[in-house]
Protein backbone atom coordinates (compact mmCIF):
# COMPACT_ATOMS: atom_id res chain seq x y z
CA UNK A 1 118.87 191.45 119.65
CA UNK A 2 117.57 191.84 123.53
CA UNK A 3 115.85 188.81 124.51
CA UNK A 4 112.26 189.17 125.43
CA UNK A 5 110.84 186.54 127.65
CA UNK A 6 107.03 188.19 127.54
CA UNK A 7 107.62 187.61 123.38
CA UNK A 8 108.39 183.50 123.99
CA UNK A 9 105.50 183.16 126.28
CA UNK A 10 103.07 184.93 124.25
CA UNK A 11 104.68 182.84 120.88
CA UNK A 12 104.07 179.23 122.71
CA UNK A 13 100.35 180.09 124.06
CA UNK A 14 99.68 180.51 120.39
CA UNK A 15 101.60 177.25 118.95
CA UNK A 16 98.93 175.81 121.39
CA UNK A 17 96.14 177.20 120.65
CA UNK A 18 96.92 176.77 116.68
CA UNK A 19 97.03 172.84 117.57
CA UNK A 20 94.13 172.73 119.75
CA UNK A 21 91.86 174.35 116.50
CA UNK A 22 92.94 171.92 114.64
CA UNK A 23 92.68 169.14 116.97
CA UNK A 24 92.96 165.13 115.76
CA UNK A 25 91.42 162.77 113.16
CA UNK A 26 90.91 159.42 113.90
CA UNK A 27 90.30 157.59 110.96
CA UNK A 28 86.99 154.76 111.34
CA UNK A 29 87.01 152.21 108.68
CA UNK A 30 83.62 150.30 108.05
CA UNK A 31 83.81 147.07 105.81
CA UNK A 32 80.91 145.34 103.72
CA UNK A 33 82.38 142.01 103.86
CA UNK A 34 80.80 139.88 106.25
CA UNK A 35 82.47 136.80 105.13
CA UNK A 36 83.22 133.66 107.06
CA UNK A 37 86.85 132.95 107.93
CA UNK A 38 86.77 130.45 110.74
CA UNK A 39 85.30 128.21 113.43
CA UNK A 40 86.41 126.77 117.10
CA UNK A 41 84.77 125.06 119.75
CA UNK A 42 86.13 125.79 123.58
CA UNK A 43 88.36 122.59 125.11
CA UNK A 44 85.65 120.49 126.97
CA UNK A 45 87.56 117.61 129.38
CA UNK A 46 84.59 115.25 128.37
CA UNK A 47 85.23 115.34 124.77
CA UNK A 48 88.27 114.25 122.98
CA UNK A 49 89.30 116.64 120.28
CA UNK A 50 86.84 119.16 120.90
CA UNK A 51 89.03 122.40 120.63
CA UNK A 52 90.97 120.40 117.80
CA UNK A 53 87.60 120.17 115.54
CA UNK A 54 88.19 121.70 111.88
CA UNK A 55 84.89 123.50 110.49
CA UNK A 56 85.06 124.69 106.73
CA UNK A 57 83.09 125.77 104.29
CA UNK A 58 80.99 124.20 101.92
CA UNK A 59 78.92 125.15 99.33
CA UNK A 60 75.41 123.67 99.89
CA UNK A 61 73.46 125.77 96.44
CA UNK A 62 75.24 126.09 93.52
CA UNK A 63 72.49 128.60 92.33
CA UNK A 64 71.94 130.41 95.46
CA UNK A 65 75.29 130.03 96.37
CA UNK A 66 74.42 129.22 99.58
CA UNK A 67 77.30 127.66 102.27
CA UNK A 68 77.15 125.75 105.09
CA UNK A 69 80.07 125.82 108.11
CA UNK A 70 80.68 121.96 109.02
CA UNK A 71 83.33 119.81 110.43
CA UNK A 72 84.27 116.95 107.70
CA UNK A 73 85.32 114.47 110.20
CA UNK A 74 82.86 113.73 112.70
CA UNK A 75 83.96 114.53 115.91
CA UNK A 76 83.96 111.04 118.59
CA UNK A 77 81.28 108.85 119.00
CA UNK A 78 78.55 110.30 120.96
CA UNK A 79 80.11 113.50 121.41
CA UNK A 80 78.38 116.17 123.99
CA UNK A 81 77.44 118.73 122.18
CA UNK A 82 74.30 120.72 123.26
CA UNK A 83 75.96 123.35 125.88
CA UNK A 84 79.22 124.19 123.61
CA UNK A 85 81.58 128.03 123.59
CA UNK A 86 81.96 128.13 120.06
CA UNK A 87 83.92 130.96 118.45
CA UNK A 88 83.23 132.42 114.91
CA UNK A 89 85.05 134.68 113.19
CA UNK A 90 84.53 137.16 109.82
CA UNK A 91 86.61 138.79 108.04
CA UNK A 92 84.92 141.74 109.49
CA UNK A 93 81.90 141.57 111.98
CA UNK A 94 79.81 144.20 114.05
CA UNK A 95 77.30 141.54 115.07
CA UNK A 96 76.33 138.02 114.99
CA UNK A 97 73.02 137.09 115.64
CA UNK A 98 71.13 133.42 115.72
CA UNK A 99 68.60 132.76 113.87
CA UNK A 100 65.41 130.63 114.95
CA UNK A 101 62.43 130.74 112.74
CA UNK A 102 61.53 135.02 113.41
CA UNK A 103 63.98 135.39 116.21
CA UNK A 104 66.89 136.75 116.51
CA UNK A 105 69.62 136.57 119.08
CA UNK A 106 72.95 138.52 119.48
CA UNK A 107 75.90 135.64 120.09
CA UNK A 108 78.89 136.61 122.45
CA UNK A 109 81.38 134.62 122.50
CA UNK A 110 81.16 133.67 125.90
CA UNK A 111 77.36 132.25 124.79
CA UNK A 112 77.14 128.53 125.43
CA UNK A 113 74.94 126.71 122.09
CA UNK A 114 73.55 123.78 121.58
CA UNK A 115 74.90 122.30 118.04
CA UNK A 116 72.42 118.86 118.30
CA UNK A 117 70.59 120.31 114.93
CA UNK A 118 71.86 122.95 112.54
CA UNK A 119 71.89 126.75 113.31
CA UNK A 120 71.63 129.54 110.95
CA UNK A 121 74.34 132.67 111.52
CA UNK A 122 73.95 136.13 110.03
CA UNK A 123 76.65 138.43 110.55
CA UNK A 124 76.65 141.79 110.17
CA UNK A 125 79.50 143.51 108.45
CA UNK A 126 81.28 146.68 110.20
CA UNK A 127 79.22 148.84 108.01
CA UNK A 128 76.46 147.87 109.96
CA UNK A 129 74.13 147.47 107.01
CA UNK A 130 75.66 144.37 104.98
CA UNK A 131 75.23 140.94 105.98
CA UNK A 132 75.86 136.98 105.19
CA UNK A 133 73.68 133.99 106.65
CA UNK A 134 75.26 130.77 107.50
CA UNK A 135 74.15 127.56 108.43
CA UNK A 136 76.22 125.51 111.00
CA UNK A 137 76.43 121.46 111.10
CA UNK A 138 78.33 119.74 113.85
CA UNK A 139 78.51 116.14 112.52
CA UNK A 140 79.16 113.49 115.34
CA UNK A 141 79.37 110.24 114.61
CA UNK A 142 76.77 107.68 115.08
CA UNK A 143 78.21 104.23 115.38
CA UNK A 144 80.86 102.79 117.81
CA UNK A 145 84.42 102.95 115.39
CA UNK A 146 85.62 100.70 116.94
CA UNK A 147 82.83 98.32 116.95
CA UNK A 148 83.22 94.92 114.63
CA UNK A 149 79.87 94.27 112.99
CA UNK A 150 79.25 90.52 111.38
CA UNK A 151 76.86 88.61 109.84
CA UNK A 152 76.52 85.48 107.86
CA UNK A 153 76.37 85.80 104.37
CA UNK A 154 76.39 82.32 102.45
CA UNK A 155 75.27 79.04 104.47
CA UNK A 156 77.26 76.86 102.23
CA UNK A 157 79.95 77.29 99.64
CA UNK A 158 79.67 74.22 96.57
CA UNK A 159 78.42 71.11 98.09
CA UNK A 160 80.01 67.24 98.77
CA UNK A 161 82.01 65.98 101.64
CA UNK A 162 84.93 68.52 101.73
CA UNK A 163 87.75 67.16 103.73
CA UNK A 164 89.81 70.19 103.29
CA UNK A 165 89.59 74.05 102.02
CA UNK A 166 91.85 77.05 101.76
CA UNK A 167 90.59 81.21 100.68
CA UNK A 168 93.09 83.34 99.24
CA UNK A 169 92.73 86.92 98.06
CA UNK A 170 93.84 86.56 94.24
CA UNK A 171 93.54 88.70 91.45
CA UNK A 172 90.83 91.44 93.03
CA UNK A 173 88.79 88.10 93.78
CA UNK A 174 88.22 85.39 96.52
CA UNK A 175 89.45 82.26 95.37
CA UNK A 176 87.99 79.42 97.61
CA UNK A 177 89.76 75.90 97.17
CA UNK A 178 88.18 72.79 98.65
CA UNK A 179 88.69 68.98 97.94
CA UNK A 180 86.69 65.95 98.70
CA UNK A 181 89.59 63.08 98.40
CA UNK A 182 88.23 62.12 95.04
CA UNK A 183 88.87 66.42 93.25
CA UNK A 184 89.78 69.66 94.15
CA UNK A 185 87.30 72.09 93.34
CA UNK A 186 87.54 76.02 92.94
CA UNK A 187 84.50 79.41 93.28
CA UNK A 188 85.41 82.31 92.94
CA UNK A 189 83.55 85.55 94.12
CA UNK A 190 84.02 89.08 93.75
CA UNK A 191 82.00 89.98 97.19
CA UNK A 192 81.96 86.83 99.51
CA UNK A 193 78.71 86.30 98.44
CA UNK A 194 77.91 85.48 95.02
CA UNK A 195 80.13 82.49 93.83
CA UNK A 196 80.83 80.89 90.61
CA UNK A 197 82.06 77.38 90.28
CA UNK A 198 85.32 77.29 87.70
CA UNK A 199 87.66 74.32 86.44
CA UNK A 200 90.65 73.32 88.10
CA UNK A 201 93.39 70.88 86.84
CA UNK A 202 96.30 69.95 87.22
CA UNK A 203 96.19 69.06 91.00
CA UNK A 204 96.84 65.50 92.35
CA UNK A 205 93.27 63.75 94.33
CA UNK A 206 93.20 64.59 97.86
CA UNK A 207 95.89 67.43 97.79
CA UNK A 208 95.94 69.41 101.37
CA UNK A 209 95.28 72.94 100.40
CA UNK A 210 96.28 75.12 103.87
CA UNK A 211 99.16 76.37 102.61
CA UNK A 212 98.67 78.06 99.12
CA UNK A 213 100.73 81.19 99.23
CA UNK A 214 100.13 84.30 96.43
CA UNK A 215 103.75 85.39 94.63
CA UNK A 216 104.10 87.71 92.16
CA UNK A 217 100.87 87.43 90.75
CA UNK A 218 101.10 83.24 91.08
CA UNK A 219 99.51 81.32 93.63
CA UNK A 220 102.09 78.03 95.06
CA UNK A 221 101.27 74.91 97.14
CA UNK A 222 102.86 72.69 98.64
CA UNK A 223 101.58 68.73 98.04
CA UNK A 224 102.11 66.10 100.55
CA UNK A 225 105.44 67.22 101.65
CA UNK A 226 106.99 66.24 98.56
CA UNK A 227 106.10 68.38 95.63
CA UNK A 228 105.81 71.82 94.78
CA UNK A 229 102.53 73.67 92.46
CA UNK A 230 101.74 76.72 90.86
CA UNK A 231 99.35 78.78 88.96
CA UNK A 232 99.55 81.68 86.91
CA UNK A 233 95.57 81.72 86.93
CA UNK A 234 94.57 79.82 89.64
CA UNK A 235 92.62 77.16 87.80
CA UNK A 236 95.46 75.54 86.05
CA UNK A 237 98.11 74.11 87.88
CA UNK A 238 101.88 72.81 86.91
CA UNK A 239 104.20 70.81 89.00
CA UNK A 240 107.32 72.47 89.85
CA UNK A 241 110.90 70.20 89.54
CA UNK A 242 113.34 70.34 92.09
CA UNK A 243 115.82 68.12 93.96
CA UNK A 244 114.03 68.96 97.10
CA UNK A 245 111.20 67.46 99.26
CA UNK A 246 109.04 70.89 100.27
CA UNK A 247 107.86 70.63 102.99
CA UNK A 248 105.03 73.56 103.15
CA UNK A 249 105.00 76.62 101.78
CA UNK A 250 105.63 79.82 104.65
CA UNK A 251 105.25 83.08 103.56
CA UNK A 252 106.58 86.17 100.91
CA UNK A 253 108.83 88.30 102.47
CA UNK A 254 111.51 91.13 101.23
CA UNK A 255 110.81 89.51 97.75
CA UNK A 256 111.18 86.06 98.09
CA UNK A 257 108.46 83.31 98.90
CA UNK A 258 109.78 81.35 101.23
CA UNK A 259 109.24 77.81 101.94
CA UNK A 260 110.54 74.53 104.36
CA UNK A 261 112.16 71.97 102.16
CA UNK A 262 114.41 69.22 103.38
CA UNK A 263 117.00 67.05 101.06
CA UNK A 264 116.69 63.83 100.37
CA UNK A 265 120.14 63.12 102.16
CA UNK A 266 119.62 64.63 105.49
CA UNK A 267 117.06 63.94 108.38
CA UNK A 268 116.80 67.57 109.25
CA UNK A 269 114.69 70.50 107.46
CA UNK A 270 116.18 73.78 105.65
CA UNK A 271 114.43 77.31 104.87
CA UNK A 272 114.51 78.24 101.01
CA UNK A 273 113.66 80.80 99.04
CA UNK A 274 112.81 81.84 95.87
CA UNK A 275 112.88 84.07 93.06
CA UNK A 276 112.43 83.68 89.58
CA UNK A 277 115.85 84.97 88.89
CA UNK A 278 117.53 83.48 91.19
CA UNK A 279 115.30 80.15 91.55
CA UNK A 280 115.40 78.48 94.72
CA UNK A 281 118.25 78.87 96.92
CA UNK A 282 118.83 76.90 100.05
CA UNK A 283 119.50 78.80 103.65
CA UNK A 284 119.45 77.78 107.10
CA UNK A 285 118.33 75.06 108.65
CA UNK A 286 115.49 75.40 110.80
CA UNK A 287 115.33 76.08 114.43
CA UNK A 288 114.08 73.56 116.70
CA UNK A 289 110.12 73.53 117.44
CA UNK A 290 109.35 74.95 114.18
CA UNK A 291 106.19 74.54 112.34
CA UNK A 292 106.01 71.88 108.97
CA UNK A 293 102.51 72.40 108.59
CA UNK A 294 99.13 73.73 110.31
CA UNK A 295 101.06 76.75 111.09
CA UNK A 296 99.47 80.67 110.38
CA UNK A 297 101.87 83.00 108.80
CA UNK A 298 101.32 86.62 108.31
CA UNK A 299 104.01 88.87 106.50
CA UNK A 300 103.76 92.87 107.66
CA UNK A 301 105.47 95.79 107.92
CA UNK A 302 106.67 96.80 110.95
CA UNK A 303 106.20 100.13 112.92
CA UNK A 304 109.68 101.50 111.57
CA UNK A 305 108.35 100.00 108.07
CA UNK A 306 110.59 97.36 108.14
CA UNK A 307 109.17 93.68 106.58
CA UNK A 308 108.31 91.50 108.93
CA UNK A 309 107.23 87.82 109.68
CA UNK A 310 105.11 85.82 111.97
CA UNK A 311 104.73 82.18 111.72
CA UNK A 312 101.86 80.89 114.94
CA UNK A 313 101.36 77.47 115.84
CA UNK A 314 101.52 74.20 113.70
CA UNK A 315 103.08 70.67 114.22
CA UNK A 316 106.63 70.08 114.53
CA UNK A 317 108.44 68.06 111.46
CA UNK A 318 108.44 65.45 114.78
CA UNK A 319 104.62 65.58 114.70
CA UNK A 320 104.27 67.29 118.06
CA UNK A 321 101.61 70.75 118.47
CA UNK A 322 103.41 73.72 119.03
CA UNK A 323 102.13 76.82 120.39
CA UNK A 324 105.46 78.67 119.20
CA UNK A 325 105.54 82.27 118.09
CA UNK A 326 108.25 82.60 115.79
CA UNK A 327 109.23 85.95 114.21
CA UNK A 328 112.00 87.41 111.88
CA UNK A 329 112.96 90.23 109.77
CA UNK A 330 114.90 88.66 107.43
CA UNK A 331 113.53 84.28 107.33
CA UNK A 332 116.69 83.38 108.04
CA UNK A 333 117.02 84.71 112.40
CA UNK A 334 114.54 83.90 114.54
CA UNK A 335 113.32 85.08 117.83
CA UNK A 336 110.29 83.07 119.76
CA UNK A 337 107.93 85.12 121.71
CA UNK A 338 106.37 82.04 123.54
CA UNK A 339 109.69 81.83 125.61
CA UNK A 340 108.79 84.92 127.35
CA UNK A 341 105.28 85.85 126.97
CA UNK A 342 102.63 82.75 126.84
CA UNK A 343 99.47 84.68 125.98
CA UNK A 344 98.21 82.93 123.63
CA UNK A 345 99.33 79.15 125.32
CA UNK A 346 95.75 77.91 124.86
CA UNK A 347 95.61 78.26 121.14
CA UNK A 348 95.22 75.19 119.06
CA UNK A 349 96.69 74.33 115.75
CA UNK A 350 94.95 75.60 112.58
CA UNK A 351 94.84 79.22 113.78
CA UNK A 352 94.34 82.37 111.54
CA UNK A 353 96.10 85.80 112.06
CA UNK A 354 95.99 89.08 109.97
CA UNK A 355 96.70 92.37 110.01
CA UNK A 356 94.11 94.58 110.33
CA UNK A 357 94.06 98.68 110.54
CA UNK A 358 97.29 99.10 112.96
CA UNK A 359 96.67 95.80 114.65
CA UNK A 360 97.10 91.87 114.36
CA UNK A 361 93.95 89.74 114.96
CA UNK A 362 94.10 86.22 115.52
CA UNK A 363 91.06 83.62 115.13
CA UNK A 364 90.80 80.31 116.37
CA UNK A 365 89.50 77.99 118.76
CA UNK A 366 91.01 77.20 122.57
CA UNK A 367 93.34 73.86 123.14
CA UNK A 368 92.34 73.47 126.74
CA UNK A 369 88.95 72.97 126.59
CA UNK A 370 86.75 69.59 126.40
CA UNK A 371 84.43 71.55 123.74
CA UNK A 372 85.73 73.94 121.03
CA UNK A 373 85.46 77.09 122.23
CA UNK A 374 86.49 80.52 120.14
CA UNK A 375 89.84 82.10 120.67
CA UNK A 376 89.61 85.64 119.49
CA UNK A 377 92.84 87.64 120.22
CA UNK A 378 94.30 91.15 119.77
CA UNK A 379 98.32 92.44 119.33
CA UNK A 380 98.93 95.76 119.44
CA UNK A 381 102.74 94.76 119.46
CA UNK A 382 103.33 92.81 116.45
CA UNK A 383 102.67 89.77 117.70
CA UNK A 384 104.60 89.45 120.84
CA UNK A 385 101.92 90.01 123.35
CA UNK A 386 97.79 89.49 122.68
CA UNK A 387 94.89 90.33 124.46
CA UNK A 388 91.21 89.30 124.39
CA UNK A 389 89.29 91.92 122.47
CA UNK A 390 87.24 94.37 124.80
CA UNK A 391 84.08 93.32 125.65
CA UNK A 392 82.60 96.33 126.50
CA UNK A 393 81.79 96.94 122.51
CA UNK A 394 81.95 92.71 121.77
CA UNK A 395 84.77 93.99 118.95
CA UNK A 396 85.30 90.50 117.77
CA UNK A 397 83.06 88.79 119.28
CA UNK A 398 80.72 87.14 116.17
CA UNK A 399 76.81 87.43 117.52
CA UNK A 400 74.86 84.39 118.64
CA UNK A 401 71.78 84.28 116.76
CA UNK A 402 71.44 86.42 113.10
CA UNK A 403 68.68 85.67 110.50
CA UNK A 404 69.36 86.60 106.53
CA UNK A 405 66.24 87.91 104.84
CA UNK A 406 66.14 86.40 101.91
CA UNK A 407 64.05 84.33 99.68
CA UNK A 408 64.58 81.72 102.15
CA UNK A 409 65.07 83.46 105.37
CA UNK A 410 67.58 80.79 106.21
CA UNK A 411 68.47 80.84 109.82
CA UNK A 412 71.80 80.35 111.39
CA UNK A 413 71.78 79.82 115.04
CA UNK A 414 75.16 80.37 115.71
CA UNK A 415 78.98 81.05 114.76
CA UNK A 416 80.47 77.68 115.42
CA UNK A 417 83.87 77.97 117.02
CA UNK A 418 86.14 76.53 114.61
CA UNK A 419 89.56 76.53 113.25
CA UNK A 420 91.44 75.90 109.44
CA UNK A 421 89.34 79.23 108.86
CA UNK A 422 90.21 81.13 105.63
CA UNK A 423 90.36 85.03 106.77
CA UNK A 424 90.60 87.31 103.72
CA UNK A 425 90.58 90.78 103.56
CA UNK A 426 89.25 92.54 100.71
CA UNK A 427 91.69 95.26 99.43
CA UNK A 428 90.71 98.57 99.51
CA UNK A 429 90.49 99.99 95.49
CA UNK A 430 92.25 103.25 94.84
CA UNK A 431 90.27 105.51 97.07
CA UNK A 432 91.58 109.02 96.20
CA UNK A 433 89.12 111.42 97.73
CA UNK A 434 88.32 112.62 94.91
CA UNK A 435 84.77 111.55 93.95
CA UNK A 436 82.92 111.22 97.40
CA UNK A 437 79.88 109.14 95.53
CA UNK A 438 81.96 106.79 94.07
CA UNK A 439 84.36 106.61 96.66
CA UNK A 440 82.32 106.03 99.43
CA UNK A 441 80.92 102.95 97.31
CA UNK A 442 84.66 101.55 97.16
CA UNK A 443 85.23 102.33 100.98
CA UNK A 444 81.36 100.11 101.21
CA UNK A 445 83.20 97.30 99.50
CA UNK A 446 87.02 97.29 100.68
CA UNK A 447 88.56 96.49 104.21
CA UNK A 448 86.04 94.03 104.90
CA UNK A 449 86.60 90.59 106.87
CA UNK A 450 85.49 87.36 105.39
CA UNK A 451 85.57 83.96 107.71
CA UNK A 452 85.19 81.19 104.95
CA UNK A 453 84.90 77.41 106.39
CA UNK A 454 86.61 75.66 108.69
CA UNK A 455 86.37 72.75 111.06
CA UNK A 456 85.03 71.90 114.29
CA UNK A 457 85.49 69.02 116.57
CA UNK A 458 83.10 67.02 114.85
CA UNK A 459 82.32 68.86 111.12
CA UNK A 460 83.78 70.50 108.03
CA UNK A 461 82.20 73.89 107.57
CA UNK A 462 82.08 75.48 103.85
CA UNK A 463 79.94 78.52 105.26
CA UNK A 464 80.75 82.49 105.19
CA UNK A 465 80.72 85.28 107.71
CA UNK A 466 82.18 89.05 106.76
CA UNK A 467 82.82 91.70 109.31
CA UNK A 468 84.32 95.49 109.53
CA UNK A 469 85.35 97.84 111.57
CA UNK A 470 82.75 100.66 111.74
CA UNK A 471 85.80 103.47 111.24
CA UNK A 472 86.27 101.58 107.98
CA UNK A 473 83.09 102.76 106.29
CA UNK A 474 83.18 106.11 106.96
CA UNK A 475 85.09 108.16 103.70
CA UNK A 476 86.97 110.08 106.48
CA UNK A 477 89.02 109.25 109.35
């Protein structure tokens, strides 16, 4: 067949113009679901976490079924938050408008907002017709977090001439132990402020009280450096047999509770401890300059959530004040911080320590002054270095004048510096998340600080102060 090139030209100008009829088709696809999907705020360099702020959804009508876009955890105190780039998205959106009342104003997301009060959305699906209306709530929070607040609570625990006292946390009460020389005497209270008197035996007249330590659901004391006490209950109290003098009791760690005891044959004092299994078993013998009594101990868990002890203060078995910092993971090793940090030099015996959120606080009075003064101190190291709390928010520093209104409006003029405090914290109960109302009652009640007694340089104090850490009311972190 001859080739024709007129044939070929005339062939392709007609493939062409056969396409060009039936040209393309570009599919538009409209959506009726204006639904919310999610929320961001722009980074702002003057507020922490801005950009990092999580906004979900949350049904505010069960009937209308009406929702409301809000962040559950308030962003930082005193956040900024009337000129804010925040950027919503749907899970399909032709416009978004604000609406104020009868206006209406198209958003972009380049629009700067004020959030200071709640904004209604509507957003128009890509069908252009269907629509949703949200309401947006940025919650801030209110108070300081890390602001202490205290206030006095009772003026006086029991009554008499109360030579000595000690407060333990014990059985999802405050136990509060006091003596006069002539009894020992026990209340009880399951909110630092209501307290019931109860029966205790068993005790010896004029037993010292600082050191009664809680073990597996027991409470133990050490009396007069000789014998040994315990309590199932707390009210009734049995002497303990053993061929050793015990010297105080120390602390519960990996276990065991832990005490000082020394044998009748030697001059020099041992660590024991013990476990119903294995009773009391004798180990090392203690290093030099370490506390018999007036001490503060505090068993923790460390940052790599290993246990962890530190024993503060005291008197020597030689009688002499120390202003040691001894700590150990195991009771047995021991490593003093006051060799090579001497921060807290000016502390006096009779000292209180606990832990506290993801710090150690300390409470006291100062060694080196003619006049008690308080001693409040800070570790954010477990113990080897502490700091005086910032004044800026006065986060542990008690107020000077508070009146309790009240029936009778007593007045207390003061928080008397003072040392052989009690500190107890109440546990927190079984917060799950789970029921907000209920929770949030539970969070009202738990983590708080109670200061219970005391002495000062020229009286025995049997009167209560409680404190918390504003972070620890709120149901979220």
């Amino acid at each position: 067949m001859k080739f024709s090139p007129f044939k070929f030209i005339l062939f392709s100008l007609f493939i062409v113009f056969l396409t060009s009829c039936l040209g393309t088709t570009d599919t538009v696809t409209t959506s009726t679901d204006p639904s919310f999907k999610s929320m961001t705020f722009a980074a702002d360099d003057s507020v922490s976490g801005m950009s990092s702020t999580v906004f979900t959804l949350e049904e505010i009508n069960s009937v209308t079924k009406d929702s409301m876009i809000v962040n559950k955890d308030s962003m930082v105190y005193k956040a900024d938050i009337n000129d804010v780039i925040a950027t919503l998205t749907f899970k399909s959106s032709a416009a978004i408008y604000r609406i104020s009342g009868t206006d209406t104003v198209g958003t972009t997301a380049t629009d700067t907002i004020d959030f200071t009060k709640p904004i209604k959305f509507r957003n128009y699906a890509t069908d252009k017709k269907t629509f949703k209306e949200y309401w947006v709530k940025v919650n801030v929070h209110q108070v300081e977090p890390k602001l202490y607040n205290w206030s006095p609570v009772v003026n006086a625990v029991g009554s008499g001439n109360v030579t000595n006292q000690k407060s333990v946390f014990f059985k999802d009460q405050i136990f509060y132990y006091s003596n006069d020389g002539t009894g020992s005497y026990l209340y009880t209270s399951t909110d630092g402020t209501n307290w019931s008197p109860q029966t205790v035996t068993g005790l010896p007249t004029g037993t010292p009280l600082n050191d009664i330590t809680e073990f597996n659901g027991k409470l133990y004391l050490a009396q007069d450096g000789f014998n040994i006490y315990s309590s199932a209950d707390g009210k009734s109290w049995t002497k303990f047999v053993s061929d050793y003098n015990f010297k105080s009791m120390l602390y519960v760690l990996s276990g065991k509770l832990w005490a000082v005891v020394q044998s009748t044959t030697e001059s020099f004092c041992r660590f024991a401890s013990y476990t119903e299994t294995d009773g009391w078993v004798v180990r090392g013998q203690i290093p030099a300059n370490f506390p018999v009594r007036d001490f503060t101990s505090l068993s923790f868990a460390s940052r790599t959530g290993q246990p962890k002890v530190l024993v503060i203060g005291g008197y020597s078995a030689s009688d002499a004040v120390l202003k040691t910092r001894w700590s150990s993971e195991d009771g047995v090793y021991w490593t003093d911080f006051s060799v090579d940090n001497h921060t807290l030099d000016t502390l006096a015996v009779g000292a209180s320590v606990i832990e506290y959120g993801d710090k150690l606080l300390l409470f006291g009075v100062r060694s080196d002054k003619a006049i008690y003064t308080n001693h409040y101190r800070v570790s954010i190291d477990e113990g080897f270095s502490w700091q005086t709390p910032d004044t800026l928010y006065n986060r542990l520093r008690l107020p000077i004048k508070t009146v309790i209104a009240g029936k009778d409006s007593t007045i207390y003029t003061n928080y008397q510096p003072r040392n052989y405090q009690s500190v107890v914290v109440m546990n927190p109960h079984n917060y799950t998340g789970e029921n907000p109302a209920s929770s949030l009652d539970a969070i009202q009640k738990s983590n708080r600080i109670f200061i219970i007694g005391g002495k000062t340089n020229t009286e025995v104090l049997t009167d209560v102060w409680t404190g918390k850490l504003n972070k620890k009311n709120f149901l979220r972190q």
